[in-house]
N, C-alpha and C. Protein backbone atom coordinates (compact mmCIF):
# COMPACT_ATOMS: atom_id res chain seq x y z
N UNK A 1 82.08 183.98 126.92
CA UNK A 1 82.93 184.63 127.90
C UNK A 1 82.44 186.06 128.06
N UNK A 2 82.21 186.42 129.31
CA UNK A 2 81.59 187.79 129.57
C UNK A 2 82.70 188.67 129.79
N UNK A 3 82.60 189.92 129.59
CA UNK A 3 83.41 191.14 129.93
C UNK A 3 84.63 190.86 131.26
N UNK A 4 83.60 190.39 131.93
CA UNK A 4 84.65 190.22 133.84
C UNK A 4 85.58 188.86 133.50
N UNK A 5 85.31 187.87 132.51
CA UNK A 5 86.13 186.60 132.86
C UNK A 5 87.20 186.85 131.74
N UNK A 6 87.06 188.21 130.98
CA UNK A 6 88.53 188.34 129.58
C UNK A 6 89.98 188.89 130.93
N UNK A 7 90.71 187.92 131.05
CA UNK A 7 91.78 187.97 131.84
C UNK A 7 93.28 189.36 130.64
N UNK A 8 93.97 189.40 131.49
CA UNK A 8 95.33 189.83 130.83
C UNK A 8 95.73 188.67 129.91
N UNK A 9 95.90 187.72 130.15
CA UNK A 9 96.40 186.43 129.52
C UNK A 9 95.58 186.00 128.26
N UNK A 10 93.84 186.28 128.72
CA UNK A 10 93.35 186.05 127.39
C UNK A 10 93.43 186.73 126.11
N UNK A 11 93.52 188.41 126.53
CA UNK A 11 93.79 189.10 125.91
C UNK A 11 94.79 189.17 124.92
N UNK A 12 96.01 188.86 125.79
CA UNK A 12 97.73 188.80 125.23
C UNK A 12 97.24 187.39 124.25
N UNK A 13 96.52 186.73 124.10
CA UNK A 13 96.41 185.18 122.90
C UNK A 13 96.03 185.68 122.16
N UNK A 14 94.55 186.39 122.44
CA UNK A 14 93.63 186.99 121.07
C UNK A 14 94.60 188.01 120.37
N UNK A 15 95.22 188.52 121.13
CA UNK A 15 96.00 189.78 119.67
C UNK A 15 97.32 189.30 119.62
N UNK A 16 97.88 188.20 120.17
CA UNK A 16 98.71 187.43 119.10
C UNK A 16 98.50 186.51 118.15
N UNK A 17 97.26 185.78 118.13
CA UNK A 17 96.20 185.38 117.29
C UNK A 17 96.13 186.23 116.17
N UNK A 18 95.32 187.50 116.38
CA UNK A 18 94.99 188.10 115.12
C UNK A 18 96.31 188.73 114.56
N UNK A 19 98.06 188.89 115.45
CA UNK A 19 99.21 189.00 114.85
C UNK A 19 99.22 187.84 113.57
N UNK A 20 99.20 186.99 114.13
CA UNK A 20 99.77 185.56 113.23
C UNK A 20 98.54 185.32 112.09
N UNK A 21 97.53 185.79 112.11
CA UNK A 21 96.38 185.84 111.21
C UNK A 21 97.07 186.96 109.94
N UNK A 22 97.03 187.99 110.73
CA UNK A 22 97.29 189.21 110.19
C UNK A 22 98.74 189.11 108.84
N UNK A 23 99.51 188.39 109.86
CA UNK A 23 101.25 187.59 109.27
C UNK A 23 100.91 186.71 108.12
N UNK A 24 99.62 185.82 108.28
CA UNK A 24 99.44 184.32 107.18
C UNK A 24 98.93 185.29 106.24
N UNK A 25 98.24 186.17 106.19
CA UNK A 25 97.22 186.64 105.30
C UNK A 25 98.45 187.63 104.34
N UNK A 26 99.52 188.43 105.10
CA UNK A 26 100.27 189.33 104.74
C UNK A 26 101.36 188.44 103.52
N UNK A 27 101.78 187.36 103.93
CA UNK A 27 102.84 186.60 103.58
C UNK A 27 102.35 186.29 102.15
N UNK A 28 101.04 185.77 101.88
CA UNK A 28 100.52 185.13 101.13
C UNK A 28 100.26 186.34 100.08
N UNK A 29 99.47 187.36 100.42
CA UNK A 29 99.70 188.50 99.83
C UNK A 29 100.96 189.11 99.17
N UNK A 30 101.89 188.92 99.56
CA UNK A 30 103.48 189.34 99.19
C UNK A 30 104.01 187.86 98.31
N UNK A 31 103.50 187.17 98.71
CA UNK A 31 103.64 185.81 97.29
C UNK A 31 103.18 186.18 96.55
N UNK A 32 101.85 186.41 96.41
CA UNK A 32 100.96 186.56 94.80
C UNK A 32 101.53 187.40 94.30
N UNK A 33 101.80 188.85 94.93
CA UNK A 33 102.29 189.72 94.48
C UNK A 33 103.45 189.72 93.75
N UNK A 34 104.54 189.33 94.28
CA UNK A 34 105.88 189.32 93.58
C UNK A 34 105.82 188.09 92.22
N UNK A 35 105.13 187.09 92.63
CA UNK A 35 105.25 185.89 91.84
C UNK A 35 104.52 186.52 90.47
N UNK A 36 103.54 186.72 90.50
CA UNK A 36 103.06 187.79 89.20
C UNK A 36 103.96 188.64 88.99
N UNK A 37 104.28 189.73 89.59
CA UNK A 37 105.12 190.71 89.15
C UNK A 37 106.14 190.24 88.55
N UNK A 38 107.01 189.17 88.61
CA UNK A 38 108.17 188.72 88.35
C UNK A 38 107.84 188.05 86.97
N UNK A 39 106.66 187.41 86.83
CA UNK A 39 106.63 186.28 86.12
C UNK A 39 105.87 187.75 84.59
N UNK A 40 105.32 188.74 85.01
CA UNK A 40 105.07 189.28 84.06
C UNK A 40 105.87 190.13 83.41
N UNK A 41 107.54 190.49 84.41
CA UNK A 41 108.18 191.01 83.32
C UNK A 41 108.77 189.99 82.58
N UNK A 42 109.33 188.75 83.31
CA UNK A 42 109.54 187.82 82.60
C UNK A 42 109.13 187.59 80.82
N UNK A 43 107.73 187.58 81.10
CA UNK A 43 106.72 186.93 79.35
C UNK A 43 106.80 188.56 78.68
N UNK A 44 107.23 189.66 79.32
CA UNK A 44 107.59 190.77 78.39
C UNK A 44 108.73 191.09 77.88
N UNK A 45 109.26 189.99 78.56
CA UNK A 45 111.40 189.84 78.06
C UNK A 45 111.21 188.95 77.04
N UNK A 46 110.76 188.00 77.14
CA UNK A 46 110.79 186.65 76.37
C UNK A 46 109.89 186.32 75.26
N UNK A 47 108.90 186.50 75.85
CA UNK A 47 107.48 186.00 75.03
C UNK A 47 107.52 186.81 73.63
N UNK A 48 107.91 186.59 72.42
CA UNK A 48 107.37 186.91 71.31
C UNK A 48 106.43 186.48 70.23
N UNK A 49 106.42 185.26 70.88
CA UNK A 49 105.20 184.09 69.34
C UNK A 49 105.11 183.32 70.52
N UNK A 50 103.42 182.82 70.61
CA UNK A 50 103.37 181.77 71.29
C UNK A 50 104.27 180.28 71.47
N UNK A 51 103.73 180.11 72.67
CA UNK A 51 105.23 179.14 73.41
C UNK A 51 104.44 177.77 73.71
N UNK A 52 103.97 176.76 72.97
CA UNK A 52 103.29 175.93 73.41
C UNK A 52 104.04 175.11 74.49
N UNK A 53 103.26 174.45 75.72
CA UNK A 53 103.62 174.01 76.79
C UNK A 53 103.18 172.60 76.92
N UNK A 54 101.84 172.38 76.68
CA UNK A 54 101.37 171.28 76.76
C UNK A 54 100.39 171.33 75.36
N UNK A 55 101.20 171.57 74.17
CA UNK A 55 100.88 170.72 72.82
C UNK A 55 100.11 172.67 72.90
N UNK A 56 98.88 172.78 71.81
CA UNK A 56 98.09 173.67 72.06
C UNK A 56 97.17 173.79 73.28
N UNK A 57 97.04 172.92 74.06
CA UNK A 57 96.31 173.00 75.28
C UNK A 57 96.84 174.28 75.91
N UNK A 58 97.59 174.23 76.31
CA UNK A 58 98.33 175.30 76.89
C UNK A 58 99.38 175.83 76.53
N UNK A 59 99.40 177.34 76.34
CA UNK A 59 101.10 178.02 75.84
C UNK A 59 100.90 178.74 76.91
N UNK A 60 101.90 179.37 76.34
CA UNK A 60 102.46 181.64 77.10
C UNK A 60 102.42 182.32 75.64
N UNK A 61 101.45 183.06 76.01
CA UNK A 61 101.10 183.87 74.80
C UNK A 61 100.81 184.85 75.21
N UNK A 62 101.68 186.30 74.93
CA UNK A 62 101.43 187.63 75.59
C UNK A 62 100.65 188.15 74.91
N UNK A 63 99.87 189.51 75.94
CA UNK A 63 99.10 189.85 75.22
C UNK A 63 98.97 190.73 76.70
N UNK A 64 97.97 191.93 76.03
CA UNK A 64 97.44 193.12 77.00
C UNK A 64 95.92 192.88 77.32
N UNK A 65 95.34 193.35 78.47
CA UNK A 65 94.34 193.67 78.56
C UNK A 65 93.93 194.93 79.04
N UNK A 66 92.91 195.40 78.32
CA UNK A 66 92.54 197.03 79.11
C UNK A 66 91.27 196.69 80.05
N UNK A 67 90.99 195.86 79.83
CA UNK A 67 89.33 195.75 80.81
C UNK A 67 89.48 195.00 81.65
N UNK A 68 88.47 194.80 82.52
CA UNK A 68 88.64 193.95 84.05
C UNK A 68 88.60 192.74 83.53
N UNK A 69 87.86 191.62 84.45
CA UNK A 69 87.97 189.86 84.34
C UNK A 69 87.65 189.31 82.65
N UNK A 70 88.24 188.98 82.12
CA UNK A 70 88.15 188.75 80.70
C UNK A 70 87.90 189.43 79.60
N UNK A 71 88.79 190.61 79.66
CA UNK A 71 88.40 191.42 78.53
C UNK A 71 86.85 192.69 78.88
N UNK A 72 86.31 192.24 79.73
CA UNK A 72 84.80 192.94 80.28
C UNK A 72 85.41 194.31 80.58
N UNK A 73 84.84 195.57 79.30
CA UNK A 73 84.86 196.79 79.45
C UNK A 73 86.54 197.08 79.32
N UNK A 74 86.75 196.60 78.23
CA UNK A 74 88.15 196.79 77.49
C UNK A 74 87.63 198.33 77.17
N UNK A 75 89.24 198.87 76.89
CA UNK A 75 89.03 199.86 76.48
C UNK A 75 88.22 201.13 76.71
N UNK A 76 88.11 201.15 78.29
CA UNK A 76 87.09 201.55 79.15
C UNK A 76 88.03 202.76 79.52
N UNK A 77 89.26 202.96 79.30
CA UNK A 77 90.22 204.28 79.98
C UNK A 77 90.40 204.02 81.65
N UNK A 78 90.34 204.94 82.55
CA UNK A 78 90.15 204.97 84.08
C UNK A 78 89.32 204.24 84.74
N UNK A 79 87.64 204.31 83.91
CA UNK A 79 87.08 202.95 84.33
C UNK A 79 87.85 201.82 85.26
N UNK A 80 88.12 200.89 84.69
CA UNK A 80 88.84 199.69 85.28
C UNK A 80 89.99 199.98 86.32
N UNK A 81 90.55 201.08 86.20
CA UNK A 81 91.32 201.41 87.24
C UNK A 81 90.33 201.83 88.34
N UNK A 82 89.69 202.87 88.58
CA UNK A 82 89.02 202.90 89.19
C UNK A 82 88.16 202.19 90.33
N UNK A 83 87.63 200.84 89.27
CA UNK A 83 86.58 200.16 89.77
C UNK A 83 87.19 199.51 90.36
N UNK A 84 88.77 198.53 90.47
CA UNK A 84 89.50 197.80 91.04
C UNK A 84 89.73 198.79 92.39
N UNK A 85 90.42 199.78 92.44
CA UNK A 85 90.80 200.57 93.45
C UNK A 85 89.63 200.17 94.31
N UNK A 86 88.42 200.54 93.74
CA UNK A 86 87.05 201.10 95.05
C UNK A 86 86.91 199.60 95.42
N UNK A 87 87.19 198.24 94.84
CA UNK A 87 87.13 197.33 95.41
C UNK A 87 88.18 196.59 96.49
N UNK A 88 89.38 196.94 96.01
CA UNK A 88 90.49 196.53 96.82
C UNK A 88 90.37 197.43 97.96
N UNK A 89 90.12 198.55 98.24
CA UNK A 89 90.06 199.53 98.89
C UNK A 89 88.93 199.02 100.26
N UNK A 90 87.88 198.55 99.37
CA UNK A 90 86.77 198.03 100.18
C UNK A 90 87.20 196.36 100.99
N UNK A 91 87.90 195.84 100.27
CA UNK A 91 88.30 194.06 100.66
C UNK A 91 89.00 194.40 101.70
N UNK A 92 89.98 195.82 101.50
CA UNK A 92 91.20 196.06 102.95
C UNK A 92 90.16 196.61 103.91
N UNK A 93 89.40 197.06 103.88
CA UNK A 93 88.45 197.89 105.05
C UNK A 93 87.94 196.35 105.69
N UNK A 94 87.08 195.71 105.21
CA UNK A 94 86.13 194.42 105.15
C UNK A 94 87.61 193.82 106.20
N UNK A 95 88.55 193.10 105.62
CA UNK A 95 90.05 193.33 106.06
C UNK A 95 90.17 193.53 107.67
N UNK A 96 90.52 194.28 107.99
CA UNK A 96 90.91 195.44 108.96
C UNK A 96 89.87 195.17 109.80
N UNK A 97 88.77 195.31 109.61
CA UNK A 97 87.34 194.80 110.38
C UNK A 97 87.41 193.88 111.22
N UNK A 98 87.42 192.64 110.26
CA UNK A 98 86.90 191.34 110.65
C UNK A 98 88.31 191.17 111.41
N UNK A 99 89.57 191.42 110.66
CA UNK A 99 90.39 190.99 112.18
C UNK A 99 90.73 191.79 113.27
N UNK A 100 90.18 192.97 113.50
CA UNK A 100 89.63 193.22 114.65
C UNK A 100 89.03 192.65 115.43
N UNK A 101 88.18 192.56 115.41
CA UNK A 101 86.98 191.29 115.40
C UNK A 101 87.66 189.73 116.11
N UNK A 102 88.57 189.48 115.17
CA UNK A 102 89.64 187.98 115.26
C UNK A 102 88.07 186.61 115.33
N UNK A 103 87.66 187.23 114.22
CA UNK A 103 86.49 185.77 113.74
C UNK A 103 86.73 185.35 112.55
N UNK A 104 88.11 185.01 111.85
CA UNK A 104 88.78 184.37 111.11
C UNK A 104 88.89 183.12 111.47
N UNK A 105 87.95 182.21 110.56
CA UNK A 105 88.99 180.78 110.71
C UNK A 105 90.55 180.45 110.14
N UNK A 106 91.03 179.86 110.05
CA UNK A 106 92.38 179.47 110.24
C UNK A 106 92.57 179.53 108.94
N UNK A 107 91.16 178.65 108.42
CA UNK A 107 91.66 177.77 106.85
C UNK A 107 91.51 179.34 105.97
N UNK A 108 91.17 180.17 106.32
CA UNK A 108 90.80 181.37 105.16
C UNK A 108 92.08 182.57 105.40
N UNK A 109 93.44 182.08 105.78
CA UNK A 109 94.10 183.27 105.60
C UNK A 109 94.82 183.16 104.38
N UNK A 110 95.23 181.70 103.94
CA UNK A 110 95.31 181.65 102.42
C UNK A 110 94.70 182.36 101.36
N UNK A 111 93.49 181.78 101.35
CA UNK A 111 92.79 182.49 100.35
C UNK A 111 92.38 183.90 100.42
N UNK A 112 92.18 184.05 101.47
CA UNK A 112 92.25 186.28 101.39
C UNK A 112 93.22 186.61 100.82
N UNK A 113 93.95 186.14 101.14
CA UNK A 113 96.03 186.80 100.74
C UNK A 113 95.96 186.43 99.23
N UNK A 114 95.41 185.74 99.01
CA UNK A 114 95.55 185.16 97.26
C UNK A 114 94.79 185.78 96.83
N UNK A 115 93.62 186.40 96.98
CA UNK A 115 92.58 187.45 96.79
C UNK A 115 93.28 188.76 96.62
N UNK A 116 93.72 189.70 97.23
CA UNK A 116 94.04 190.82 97.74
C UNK A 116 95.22 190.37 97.04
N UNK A 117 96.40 189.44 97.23
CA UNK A 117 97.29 189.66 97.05
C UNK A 117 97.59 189.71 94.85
N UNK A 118 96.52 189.12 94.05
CA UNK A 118 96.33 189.14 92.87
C UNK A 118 95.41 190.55 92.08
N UNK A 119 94.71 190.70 93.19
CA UNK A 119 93.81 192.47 92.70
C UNK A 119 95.11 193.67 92.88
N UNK A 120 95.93 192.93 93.81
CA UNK A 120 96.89 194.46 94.35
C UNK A 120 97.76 194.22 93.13
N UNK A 121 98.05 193.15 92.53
CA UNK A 121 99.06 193.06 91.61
C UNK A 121 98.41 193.37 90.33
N UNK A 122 97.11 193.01 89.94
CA UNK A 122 96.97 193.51 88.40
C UNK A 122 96.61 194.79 88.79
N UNK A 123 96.15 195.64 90.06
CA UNK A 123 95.69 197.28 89.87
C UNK A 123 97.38 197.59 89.71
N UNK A 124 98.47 197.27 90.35
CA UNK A 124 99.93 197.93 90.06
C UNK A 124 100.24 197.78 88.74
N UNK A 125 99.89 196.95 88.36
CA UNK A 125 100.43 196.58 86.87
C UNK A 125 99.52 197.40 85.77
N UNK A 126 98.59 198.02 85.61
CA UNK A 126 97.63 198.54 85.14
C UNK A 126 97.82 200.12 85.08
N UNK A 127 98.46 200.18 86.66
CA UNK A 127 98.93 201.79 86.82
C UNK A 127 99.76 202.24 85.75
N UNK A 128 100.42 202.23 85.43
CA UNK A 128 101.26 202.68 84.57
C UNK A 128 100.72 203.14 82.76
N UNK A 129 100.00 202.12 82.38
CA UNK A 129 99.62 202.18 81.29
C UNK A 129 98.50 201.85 80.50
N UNK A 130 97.52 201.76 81.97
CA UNK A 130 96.04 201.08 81.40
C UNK A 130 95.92 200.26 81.34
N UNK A 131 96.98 199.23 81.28
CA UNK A 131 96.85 197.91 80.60
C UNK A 131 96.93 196.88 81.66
N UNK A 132 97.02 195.67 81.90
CA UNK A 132 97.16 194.32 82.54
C UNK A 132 98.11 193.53 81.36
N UNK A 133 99.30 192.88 81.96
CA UNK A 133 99.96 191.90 81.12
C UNK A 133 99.12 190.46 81.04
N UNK A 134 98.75 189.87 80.27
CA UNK A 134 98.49 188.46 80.06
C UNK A 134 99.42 187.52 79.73
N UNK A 135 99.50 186.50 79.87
CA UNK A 135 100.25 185.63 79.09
C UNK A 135 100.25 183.91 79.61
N UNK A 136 99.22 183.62 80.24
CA UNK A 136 98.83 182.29 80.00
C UNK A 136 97.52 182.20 79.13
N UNK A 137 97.70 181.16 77.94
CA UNK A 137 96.79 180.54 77.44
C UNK A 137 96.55 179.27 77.03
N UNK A 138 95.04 179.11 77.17
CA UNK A 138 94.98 177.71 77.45
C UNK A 138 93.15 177.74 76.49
N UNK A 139 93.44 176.37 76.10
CA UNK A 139 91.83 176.01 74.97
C UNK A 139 92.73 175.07 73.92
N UNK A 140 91.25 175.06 73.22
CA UNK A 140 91.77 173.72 72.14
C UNK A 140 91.59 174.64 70.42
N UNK A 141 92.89 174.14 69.89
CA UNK A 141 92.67 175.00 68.89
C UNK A 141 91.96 176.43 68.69
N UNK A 142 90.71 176.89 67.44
CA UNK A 142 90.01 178.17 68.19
C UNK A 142 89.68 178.58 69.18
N UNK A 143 89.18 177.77 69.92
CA UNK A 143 88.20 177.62 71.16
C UNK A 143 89.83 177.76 72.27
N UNK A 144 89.45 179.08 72.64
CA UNK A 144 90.45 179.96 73.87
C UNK A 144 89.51 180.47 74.77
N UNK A 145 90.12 180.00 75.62
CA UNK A 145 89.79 180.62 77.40
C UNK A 145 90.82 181.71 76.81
N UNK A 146 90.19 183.44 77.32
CA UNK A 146 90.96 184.49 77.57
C UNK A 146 92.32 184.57 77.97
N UNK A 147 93.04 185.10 77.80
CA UNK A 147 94.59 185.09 77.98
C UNK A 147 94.54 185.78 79.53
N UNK A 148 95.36 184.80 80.46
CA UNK A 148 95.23 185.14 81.90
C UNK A 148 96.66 185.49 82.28
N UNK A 149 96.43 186.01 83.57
CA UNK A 149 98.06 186.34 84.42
C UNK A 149 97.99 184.91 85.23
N UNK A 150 98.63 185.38 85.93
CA UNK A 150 99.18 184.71 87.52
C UNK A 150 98.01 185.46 88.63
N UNK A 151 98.16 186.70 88.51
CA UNK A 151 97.37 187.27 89.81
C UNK A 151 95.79 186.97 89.35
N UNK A 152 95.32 186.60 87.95
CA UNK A 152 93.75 186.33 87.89
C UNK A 152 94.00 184.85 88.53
N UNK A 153 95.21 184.04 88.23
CA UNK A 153 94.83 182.65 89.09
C UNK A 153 94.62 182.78 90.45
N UNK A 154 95.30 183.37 90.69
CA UNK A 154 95.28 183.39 92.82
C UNK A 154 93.86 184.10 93.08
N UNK A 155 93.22 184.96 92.25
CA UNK A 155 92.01 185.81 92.54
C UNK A 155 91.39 184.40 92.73
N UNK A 156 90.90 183.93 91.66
CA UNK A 156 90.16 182.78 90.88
C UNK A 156 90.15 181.49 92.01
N UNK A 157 91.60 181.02 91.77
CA UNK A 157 91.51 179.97 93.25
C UNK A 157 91.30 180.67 94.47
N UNK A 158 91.80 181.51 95.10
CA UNK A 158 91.92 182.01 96.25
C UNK A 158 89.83 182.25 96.65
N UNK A 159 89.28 182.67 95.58
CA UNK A 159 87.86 182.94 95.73
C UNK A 159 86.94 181.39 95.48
N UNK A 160 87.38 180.74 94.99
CA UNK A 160 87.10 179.37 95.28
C UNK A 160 87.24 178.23 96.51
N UNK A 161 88.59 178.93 97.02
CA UNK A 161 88.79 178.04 97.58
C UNK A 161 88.11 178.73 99.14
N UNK A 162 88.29 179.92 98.80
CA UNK A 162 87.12 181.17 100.00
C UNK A 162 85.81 180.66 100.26
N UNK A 163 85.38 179.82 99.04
CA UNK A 163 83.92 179.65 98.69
C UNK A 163 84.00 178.18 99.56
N UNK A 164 84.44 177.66 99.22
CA UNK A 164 84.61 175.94 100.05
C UNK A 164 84.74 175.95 101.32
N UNK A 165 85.60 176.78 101.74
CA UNK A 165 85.81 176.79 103.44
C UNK A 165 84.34 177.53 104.01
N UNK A 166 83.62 178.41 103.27
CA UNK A 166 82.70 178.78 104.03
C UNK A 166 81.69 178.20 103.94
N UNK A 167 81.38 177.63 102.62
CA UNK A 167 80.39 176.63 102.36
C UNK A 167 80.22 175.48 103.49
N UNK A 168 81.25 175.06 103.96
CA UNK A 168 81.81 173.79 104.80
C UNK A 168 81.82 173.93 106.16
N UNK A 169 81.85 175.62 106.48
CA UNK A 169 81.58 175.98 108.37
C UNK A 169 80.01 175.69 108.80
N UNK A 170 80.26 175.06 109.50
CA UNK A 170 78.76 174.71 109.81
C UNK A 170 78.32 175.77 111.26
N UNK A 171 77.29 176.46 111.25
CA UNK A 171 77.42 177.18 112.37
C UNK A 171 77.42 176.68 113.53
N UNK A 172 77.54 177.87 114.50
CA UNK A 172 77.82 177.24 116.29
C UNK A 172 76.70 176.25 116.66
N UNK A 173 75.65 176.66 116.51
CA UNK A 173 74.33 176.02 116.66
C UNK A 173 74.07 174.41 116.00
N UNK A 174 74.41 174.52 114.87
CA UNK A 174 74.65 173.09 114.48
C UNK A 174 75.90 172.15 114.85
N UNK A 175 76.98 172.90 115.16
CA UNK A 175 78.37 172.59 115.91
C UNK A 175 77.90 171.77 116.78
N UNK A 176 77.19 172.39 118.01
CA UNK A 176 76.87 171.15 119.35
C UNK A 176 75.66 170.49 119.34
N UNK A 177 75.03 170.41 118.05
CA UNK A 177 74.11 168.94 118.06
C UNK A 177 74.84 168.01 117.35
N UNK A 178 76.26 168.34 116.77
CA UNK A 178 76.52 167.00 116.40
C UNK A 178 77.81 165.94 117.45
């Protein structure tokens, strides 16, 4: 579509389009967010000795973290605050861009919002005291996967499931030979 054929009408779709983009991505963001937030004062009310759930496979077992994705650069001070900020900071710019733009597929406003909406919740949670709350764990006997939140799950799926939808767009060019 060239410059002369973008009507009033087309216009008024595309930026209610990137409204309702803007809305899926926001909503989903304000889920991760609260659902962590809630669920981590929760395991700081409750949680005193691990809570097995499914046998040792899985408990709630609190615990702090000072470093970013698994313990990486614990005890790092501002570090990790920092480095989250300059990234979340950068995902909202990246953000702001692309739906300008309105070259969002449909299937990816989930997973941004689960993205953004789990970095915004462990950098808030971190503010205060350096730390990140943990309190899912999961492994077999010794052998433990790191003690996780809620907002590393939504990062984790949300960037997986980011990874599948784009893996799976096939471009325009291959679009009309099939």
């Amino acid at each position: 579509m060239s410059a002369p054929d973008i009507t009033f009408r087309t216009m008024c779709v595309r930026n209610k389009n990137k409204v309702k983009t803007g809305l899926r991505i926001f909503s989903t963001f304000i889920i991760a967010l609260l659902l962590d937030g809630l669920t981590k004062v929760w395991a700081e009310q409750v949680l005193t000795a691990p809570s097995p759930i499914l046998g040792q496979a899985f408990r709630l077992t609190l615990g702090y973290n000072t470093g970013v994705a698994f313990g990486l650069f614990a005890n790092g001070g501002t570090f990790p605050l920092i480095v989250t900020g300059v990234i979340i900071v950068g995902l909202v710019i990246w953000l702001v861009r692309e739906l300008r733009r309105g070259e969002f597929p449909a299937a990816t406003h989930l997973p941004i919002g689960m993205i953004l909406g789990g970095a915004a919740a462990n950098f808030a949670d971190r503010l205060p005291d350096g730390r990140v709350t943990d309190f899912l764990d999961v492994g077999l006997g010794t052998a433990r996967w790191p003690t996780f939140n809620l907002a590393d799950s939504f990062i984790m799926v949300g960037a997986a499931i980011l990874l599948w939808i784009l893996l799976s767009i096939k471009p325009p060019d291959q679009e009309q030979q099939t």
